[in-house]
Protein backbone atom coordinates (compact mmCIF):
# COMPACT_ATOMS: atom_id res chain seq x y z
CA UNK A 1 80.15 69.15 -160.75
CA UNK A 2 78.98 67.64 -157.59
CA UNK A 3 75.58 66.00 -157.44
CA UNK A 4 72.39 67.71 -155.88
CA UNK A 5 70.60 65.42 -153.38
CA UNK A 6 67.09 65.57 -152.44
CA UNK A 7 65.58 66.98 -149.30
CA UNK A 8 64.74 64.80 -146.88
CA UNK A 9 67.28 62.03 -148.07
CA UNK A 10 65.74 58.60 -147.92
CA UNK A 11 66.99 57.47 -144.76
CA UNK A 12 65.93 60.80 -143.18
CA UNK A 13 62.07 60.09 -143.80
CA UNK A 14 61.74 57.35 -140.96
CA UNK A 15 63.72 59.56 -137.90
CA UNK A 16 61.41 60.36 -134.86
CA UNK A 17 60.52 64.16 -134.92
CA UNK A 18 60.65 66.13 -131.65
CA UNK A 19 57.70 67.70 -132.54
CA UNK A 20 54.38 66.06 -130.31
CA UNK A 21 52.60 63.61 -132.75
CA UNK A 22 49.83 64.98 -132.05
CA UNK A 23 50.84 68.35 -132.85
CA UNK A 24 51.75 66.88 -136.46
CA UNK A 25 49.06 64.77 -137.06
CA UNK A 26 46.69 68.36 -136.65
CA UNK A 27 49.03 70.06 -139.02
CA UNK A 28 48.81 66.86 -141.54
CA UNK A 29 44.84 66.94 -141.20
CA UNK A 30 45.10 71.00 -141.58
CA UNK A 31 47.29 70.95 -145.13
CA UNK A 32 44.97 68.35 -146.30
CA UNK A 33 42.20 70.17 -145.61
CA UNK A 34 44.19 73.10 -147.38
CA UNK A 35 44.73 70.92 -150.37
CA UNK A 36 41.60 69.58 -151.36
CA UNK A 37 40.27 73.63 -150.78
CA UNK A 38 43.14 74.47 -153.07
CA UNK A 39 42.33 71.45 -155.57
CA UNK A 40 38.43 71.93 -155.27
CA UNK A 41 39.48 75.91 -156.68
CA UNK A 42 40.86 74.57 -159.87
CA UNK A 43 38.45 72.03 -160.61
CA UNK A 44 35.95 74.55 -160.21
CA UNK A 45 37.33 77.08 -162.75
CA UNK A 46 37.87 74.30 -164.87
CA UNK A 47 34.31 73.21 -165.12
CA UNK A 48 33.67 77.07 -165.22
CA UNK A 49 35.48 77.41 -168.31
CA UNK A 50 34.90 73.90 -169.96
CA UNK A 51 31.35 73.57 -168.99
CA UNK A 52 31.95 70.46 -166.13
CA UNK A 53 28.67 69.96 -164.50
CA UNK A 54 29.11 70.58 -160.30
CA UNK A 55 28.46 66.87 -160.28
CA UNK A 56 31.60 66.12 -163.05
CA UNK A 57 33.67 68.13 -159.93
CA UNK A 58 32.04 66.27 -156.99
CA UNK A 59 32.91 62.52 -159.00
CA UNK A 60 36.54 64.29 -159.37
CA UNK A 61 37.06 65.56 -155.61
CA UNK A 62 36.11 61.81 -154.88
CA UNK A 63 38.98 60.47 -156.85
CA UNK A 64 41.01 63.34 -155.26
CA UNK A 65 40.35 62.65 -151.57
CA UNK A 66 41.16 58.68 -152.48
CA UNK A 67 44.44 60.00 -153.96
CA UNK A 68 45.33 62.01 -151.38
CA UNK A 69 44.53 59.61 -148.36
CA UNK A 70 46.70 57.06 -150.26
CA UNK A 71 49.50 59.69 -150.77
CA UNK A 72 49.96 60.28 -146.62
CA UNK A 73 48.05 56.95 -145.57
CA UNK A 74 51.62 55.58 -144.11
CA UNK A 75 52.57 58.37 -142.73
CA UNK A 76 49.25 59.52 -140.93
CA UNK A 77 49.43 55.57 -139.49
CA UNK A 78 53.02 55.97 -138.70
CA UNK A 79 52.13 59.34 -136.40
CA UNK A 80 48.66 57.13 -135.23
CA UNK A 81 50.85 54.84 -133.72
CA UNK A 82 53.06 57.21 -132.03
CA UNK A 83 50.14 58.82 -130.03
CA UNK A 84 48.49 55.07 -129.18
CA UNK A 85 52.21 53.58 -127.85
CA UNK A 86 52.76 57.00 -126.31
CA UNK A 87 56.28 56.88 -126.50
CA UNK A 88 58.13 60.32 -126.04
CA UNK A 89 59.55 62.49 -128.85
């Protein structure tokens, strides 16, 4: 049995794309945008259903948008500096 590896392998993760940095940092800004609309939805039916006061979700969203500028914070840098050294790609 051969083993499975994961997609993008490690090394794979720090390549240049050929896409425009800018292009991807507007698509990384979009899906987080997407996210937090997606994550804001559940933590709203949650409170719905469990009686969460709109203020319980606001503290939560708080903690959410911390978590999820921490998840992509290299990566959104990495792109940054792309578009400031305006190297090609």
């Amino acid at each position: 049995m051969g083993a499975q590896l994961a997609l993008p392998a490690h090394w794979a993760r720090y390549l240049r794309s050929y896409i425009d940095p800018v292009d991807r940092l507007v698509a990384l800004d979009k899906d987080l945008q997407q996210s937090r609309a997606d994550i804001r939805d559940i933590l709203d039916r949650l409170a719905e259903k469990y009686g969460a006061t709109p203020q319980d979700v606001a503290v939560a969203m708080r903690s959410i948008d911390d978590t999820l500028g921490d998840l992509l914070y290299e990566r959104r840098r990495l792109i940054e500096h792309e578009i400031e050294d305006g190297d090609p790609v």
